[in-house]
PDB file of N, CA and C in Angstrom:
ATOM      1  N   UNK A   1     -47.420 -45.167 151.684  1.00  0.00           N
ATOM      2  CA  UNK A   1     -47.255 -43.834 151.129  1.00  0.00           C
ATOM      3  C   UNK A   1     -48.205 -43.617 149.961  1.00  0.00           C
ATOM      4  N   UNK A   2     -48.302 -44.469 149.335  1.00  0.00           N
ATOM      5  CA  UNK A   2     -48.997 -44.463 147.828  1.00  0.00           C
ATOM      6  C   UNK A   2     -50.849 -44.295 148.506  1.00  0.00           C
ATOM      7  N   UNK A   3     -51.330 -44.673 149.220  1.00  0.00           N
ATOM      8  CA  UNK A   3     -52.794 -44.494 150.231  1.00  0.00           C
ATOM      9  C   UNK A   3     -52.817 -43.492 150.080  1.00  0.00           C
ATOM     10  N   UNK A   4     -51.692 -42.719 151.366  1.00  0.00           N
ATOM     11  CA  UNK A   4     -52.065 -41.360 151.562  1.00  0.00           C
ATOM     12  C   UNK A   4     -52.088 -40.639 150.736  1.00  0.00           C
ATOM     13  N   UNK A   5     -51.010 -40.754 149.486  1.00  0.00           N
ATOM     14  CA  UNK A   5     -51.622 -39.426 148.105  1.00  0.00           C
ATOM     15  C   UNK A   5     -53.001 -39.591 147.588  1.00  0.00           C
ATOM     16  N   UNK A   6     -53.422 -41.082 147.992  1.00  0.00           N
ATOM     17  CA  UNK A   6     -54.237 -41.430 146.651  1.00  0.00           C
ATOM     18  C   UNK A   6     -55.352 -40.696 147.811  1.00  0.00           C
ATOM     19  N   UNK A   7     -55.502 -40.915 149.000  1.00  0.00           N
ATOM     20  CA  UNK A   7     -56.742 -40.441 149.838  1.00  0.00           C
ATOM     21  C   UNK A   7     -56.236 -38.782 149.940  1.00  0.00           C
ATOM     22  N   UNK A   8     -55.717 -38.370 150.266  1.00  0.00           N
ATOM     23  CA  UNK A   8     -55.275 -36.417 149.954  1.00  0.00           C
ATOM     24  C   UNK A   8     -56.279 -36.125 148.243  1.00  0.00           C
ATOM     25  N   UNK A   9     -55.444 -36.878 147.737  1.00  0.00           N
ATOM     26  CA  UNK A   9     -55.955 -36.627 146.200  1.00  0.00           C
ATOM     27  C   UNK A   9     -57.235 -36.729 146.132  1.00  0.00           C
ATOM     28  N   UNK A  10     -58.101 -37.734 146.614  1.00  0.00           N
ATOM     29  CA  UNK A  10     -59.691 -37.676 147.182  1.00  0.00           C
ATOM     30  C   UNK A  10     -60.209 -36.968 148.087  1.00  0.00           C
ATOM     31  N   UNK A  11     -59.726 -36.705 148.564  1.00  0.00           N
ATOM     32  CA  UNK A  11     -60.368 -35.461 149.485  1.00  0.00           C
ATOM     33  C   UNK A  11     -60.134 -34.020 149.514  1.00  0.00           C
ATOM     34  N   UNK A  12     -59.725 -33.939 148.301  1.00  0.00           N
ATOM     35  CA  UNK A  12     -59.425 -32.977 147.472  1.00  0.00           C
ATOM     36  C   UNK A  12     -58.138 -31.554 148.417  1.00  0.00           C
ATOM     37  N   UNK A  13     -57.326 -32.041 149.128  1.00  0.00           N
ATOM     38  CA  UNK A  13     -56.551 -31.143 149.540  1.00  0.00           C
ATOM     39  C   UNK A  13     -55.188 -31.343 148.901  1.00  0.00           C
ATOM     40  N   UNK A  14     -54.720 -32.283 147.809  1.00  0.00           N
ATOM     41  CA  UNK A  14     -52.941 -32.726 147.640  1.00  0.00           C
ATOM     42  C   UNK A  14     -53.308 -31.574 146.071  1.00  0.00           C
ATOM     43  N   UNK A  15     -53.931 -30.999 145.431  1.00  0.00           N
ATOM     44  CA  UNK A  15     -54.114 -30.488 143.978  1.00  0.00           C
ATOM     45  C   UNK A  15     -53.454 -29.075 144.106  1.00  0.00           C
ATOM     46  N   UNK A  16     -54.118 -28.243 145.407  1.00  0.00           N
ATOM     47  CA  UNK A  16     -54.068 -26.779 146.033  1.00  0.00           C
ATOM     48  C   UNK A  16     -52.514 -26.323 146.298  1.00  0.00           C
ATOM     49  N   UNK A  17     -52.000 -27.706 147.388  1.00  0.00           N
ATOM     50  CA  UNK A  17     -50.809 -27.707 147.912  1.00  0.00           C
ATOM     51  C   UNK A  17     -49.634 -27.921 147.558  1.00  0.00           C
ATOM     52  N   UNK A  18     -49.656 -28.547 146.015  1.00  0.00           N
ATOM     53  CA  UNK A  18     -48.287 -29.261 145.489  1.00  0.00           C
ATOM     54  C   UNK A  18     -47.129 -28.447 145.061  1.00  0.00           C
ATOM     55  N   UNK A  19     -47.493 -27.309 144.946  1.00  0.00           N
ATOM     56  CA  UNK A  19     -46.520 -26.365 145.101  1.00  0.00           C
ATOM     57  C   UNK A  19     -45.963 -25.081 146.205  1.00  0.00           C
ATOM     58  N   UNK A  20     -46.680 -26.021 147.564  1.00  0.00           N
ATOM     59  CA  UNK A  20     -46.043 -24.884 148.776  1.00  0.00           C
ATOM     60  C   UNK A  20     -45.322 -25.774 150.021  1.00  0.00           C
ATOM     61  N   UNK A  21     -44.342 -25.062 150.077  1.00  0.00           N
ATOM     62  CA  UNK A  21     -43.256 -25.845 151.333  1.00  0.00           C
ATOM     63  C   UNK A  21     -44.165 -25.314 152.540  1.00  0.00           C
ATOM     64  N   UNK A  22     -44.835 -26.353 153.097  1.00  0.00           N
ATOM     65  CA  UNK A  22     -45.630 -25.962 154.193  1.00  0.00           C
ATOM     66  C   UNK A  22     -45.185 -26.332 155.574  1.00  0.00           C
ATOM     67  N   UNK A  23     -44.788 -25.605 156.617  1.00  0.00           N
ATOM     68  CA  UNK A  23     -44.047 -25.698 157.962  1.00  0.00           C
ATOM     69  C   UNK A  23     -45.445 -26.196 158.937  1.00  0.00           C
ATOM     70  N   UNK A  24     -46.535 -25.678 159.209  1.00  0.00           N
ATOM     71  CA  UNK A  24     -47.318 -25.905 159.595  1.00  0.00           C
ATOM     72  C   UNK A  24     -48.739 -26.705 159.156  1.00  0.00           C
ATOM     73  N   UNK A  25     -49.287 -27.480 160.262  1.00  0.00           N
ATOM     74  CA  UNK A  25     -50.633 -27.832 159.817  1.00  0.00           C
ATOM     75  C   UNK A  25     -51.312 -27.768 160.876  1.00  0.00           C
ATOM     76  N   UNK A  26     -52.672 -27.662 160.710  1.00  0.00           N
ATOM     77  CA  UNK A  26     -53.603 -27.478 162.157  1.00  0.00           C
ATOM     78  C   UNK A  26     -54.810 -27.761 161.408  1.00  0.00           C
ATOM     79  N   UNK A  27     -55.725 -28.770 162.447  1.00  0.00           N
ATOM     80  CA  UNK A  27     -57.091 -28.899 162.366  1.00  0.00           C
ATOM     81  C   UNK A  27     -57.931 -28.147 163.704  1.00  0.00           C
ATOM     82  N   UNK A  28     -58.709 -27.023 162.841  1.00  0.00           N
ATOM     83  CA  UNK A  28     -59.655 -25.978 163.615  1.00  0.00           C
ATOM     84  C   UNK A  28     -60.588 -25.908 162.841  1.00  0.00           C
ATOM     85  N   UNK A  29     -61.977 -25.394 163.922  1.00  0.00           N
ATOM     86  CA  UNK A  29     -63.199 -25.180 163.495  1.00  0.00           C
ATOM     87  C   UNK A  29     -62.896 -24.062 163.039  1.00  0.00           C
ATOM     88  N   UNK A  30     -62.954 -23.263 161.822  1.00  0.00           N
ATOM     89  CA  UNK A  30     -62.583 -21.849 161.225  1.00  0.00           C
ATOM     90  C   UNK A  30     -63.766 -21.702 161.366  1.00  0.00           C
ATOM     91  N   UNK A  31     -64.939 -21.751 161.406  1.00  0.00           N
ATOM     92  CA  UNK A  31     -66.188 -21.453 160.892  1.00  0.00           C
ATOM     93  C   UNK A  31     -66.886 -22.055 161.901  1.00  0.00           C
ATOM     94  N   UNK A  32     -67.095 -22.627 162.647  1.00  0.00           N
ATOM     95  CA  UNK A  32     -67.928 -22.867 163.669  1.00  0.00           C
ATOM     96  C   UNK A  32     -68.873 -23.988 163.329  1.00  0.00           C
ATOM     97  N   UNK A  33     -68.710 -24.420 162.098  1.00  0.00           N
ATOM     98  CA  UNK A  33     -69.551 -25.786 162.222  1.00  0.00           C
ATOM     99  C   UNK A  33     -69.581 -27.021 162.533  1.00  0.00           C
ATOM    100  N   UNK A  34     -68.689 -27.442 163.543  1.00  0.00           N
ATOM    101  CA  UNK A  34     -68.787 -28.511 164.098  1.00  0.00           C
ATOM    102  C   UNK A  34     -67.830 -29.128 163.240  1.00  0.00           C
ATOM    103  N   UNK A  35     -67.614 -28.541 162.040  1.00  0.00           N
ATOM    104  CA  UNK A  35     -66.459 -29.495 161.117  1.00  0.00           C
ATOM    105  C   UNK A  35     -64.839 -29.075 161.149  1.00  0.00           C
ATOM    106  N   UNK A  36     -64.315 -30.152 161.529  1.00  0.00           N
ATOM    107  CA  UNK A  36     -62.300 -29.674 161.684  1.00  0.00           C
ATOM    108  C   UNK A  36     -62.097 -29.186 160.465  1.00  0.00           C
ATOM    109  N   UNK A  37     -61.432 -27.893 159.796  1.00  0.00           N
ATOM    110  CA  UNK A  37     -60.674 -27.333 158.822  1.00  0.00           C
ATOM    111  C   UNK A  37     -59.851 -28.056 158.981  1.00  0.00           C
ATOM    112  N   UNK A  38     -58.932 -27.638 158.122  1.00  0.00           N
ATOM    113  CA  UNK A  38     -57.400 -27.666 157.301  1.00  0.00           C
ATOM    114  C   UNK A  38     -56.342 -26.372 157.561  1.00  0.00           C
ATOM    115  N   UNK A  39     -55.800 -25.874 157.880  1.00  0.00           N
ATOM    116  CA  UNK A  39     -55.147 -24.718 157.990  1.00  0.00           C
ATOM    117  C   UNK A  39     -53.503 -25.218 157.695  1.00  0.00           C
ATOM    118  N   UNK A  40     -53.139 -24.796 156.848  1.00  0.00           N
ATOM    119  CA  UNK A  40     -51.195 -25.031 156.455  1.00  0.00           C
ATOM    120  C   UNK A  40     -51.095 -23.351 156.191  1.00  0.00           C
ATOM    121  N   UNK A  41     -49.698 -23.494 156.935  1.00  0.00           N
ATOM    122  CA  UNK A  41     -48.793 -22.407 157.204  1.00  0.00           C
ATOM    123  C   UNK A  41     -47.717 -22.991 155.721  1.00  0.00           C
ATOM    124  N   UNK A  42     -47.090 -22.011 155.159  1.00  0.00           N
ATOM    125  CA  UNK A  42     -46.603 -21.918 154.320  1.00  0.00           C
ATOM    126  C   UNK A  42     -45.409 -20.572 153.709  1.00  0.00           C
ATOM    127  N   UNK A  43     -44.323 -21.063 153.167  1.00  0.00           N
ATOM    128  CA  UNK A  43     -43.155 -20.310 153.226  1.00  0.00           C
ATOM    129  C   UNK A  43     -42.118 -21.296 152.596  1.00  0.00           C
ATOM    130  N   UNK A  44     -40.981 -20.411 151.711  1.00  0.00           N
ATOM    131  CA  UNK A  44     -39.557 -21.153 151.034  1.00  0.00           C
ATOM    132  C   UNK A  44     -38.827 -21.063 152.581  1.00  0.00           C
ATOM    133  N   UNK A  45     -37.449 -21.652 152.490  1.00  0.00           N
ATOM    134  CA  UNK A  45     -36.526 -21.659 153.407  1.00  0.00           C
ATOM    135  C   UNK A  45     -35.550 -20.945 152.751  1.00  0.00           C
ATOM    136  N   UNK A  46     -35.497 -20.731 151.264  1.00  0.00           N
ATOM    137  CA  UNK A  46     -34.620 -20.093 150.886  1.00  0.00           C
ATOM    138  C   UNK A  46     -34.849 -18.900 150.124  1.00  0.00           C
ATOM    139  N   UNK A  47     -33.958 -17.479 150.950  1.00  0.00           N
ATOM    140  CA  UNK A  47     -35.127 -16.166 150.748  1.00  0.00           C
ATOM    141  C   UNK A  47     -34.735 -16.090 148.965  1.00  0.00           C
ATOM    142  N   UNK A  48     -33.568 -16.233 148.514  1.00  0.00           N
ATOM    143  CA  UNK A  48     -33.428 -16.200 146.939  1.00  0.00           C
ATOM    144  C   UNK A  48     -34.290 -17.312 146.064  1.00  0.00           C
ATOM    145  N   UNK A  49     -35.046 -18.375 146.910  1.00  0.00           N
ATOM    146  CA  UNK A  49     -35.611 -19.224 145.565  1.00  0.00           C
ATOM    147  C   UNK A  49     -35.691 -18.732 144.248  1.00  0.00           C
ATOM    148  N   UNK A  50     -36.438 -17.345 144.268  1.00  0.00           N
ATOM    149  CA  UNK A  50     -37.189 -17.104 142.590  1.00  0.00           C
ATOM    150  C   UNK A  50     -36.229 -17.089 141.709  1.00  0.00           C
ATOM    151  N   UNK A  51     -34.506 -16.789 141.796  1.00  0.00           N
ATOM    152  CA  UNK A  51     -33.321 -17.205 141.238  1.00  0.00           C
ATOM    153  C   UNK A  51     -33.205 -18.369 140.901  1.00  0.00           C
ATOM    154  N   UNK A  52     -33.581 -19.727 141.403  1.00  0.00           N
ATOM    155  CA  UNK A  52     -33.074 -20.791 141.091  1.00  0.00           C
ATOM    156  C   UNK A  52     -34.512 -21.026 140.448  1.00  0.00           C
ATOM    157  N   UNK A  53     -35.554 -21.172 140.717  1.00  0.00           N
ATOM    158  CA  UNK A  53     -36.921 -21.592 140.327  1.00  0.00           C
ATOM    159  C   UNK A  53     -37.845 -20.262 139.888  1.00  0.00           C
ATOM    160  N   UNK A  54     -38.201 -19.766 138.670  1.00  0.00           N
ATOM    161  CA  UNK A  54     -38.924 -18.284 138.939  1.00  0.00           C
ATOM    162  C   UNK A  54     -40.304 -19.277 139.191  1.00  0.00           C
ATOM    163  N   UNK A  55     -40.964 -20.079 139.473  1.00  0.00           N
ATOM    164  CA  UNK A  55     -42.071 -20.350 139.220  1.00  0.00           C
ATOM    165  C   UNK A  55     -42.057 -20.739 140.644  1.00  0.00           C
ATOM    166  N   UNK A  56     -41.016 -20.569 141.718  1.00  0.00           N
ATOM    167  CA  UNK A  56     -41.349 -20.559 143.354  1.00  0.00           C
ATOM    168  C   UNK A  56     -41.181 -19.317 143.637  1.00  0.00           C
ATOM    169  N   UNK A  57     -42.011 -19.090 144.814  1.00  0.00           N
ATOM    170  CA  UNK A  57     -41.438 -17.476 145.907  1.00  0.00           C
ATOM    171  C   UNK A  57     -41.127 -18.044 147.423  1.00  0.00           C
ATOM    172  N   UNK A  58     -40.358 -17.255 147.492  1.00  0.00           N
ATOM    173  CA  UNK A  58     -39.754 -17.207 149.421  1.00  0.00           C
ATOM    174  C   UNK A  58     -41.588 -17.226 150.331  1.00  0.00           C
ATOM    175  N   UNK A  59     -42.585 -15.844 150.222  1.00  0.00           N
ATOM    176  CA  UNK A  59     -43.421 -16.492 150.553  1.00  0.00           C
ATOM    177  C   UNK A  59     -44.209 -16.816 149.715  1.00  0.00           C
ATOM    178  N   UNK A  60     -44.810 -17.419 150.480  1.00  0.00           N
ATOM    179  CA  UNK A  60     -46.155 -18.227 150.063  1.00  0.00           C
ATOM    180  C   UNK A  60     -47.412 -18.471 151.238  1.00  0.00           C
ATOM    181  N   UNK A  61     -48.410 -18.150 150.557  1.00  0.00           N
ATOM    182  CA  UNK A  61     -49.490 -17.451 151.437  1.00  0.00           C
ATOM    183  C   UNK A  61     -50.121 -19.061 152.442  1.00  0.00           C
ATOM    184  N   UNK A  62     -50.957 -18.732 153.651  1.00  0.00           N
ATOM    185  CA  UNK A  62     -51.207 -19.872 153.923  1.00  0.00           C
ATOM    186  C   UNK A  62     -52.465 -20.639 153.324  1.00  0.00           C
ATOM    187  N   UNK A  63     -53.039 -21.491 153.206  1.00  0.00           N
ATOM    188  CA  UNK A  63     -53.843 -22.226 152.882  1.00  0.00           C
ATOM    189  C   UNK A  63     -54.698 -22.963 153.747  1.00  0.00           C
ATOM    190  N   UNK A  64     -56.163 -22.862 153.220  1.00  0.00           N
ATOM    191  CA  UNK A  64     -57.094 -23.117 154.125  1.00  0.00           C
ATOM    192  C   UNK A  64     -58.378 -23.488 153.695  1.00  0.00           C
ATOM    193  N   UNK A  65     -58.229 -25.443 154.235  1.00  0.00           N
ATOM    194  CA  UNK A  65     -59.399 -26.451 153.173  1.00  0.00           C
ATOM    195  C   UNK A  65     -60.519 -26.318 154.302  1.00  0.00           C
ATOM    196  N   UNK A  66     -61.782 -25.977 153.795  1.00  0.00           N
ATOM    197  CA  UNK A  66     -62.840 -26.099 154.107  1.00  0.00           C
ATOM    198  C   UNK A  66     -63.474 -27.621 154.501  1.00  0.00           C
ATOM    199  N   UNK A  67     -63.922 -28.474 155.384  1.00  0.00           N
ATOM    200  CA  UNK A  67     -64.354 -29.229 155.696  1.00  0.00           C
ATOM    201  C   UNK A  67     -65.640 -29.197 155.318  1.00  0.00           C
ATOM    202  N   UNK A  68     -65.751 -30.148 154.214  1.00  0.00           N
ATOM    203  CA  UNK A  68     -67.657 -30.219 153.483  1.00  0.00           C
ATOM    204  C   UNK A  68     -67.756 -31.106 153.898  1.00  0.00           C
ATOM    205  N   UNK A  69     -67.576 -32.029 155.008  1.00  0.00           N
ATOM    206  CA  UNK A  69     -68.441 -32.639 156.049  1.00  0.00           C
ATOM    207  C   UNK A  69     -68.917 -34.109 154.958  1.00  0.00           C
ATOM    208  N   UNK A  70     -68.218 -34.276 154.241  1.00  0.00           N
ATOM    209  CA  UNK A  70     -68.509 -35.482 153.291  1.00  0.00           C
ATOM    210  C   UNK A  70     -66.834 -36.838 152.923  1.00  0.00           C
ATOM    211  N   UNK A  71     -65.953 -35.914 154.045  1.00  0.00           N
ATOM    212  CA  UNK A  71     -64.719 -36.605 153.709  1.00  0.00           C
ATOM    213  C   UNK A  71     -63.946 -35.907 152.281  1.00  0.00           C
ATOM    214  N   UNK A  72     -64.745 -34.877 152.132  1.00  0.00           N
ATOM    215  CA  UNK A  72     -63.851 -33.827 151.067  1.00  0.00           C
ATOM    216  C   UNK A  72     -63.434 -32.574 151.808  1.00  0.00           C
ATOM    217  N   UNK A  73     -62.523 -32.025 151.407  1.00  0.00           N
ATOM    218  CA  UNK A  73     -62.225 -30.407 151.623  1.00  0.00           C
ATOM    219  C   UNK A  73     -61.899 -29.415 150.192  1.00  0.00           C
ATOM    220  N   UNK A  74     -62.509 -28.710 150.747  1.00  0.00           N
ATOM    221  CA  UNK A  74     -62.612 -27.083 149.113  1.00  0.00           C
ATOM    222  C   UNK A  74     -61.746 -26.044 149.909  1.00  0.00           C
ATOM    223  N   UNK A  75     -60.684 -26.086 148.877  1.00  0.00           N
ATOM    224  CA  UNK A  75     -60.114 -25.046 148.777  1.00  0.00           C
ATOM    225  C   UNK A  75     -60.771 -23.487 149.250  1.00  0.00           C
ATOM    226  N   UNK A  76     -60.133 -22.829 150.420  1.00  0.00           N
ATOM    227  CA  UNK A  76     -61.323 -21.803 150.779  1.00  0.00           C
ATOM    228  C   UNK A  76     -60.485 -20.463 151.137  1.00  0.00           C
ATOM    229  N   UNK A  77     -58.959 -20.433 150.292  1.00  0.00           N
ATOM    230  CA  UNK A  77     -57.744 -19.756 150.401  1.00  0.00           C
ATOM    231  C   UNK A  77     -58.910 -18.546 150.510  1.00  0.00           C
ATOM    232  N   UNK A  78     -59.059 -18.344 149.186  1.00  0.00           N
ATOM    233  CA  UNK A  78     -59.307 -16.906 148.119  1.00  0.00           C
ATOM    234  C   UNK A  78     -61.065 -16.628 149.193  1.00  0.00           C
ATOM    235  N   UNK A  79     -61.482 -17.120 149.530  1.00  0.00           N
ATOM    236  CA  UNK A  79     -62.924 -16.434 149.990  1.00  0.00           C
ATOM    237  C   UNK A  79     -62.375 -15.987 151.586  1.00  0.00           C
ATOM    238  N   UNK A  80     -61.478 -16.982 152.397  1.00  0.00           N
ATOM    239  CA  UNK A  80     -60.550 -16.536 153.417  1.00  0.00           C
ATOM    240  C   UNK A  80     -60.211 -15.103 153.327  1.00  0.00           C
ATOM    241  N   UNK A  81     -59.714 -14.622 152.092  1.00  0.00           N
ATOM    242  CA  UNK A  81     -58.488 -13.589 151.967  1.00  0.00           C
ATOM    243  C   UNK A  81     -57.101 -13.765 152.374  1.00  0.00           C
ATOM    244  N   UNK A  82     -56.139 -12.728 152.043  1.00  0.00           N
ATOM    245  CA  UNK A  82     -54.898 -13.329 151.964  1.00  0.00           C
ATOM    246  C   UNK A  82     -54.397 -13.408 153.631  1.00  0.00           C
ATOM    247  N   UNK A  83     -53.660 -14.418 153.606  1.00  0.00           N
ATOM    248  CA  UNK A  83     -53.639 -14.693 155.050  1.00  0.00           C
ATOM    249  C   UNK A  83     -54.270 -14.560 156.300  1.00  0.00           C
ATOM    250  N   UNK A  84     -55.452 -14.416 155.861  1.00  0.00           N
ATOM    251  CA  UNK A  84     -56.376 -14.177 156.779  1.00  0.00           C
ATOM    252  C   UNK A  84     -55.864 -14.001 158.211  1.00  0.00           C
TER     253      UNK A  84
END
């Protein structure tokens, strides 16, 4: 267990994500370069969270790491747009 944070944490996708309950994951070419994305689906289970936590929401948008083809991924939410 302790690997996989430490390699997420290097490849820069565990920093983006640590605050979204994510239901989905998928590796796709978003972009056509021959390189697998990142794509997480994302959402609370509980529609009142912001009551118990104001610093969570019910949703939460999906997220989507860019493959820089170096064993890193960049954050590529915000140039995506929202839920693209």
């Amino acid at each position: 267990m302790v690997n996989s944070v430490v390699q997420a944490a290097a490849s820069g996708v565990s920093a983006s994500s640590l605050t979204s309950l994510t239901f989905g994951a998928k590796f796709v070419d978003v972009d056509n370069d021959g390189q697998l994305d990142i794509v997480l689906v994302n959402g609370h289970v509980q529609s009142s969270v912001e009551r118990v936590d104001s610093t969570t929401t019910y949703h939460q948008s999906c997220i989507l790491y860019h493959n820089e083809g170096d064993g890193k991924f960049k954050d590529a939410s915000a140039i995506a747009g929202a839920d693209w």
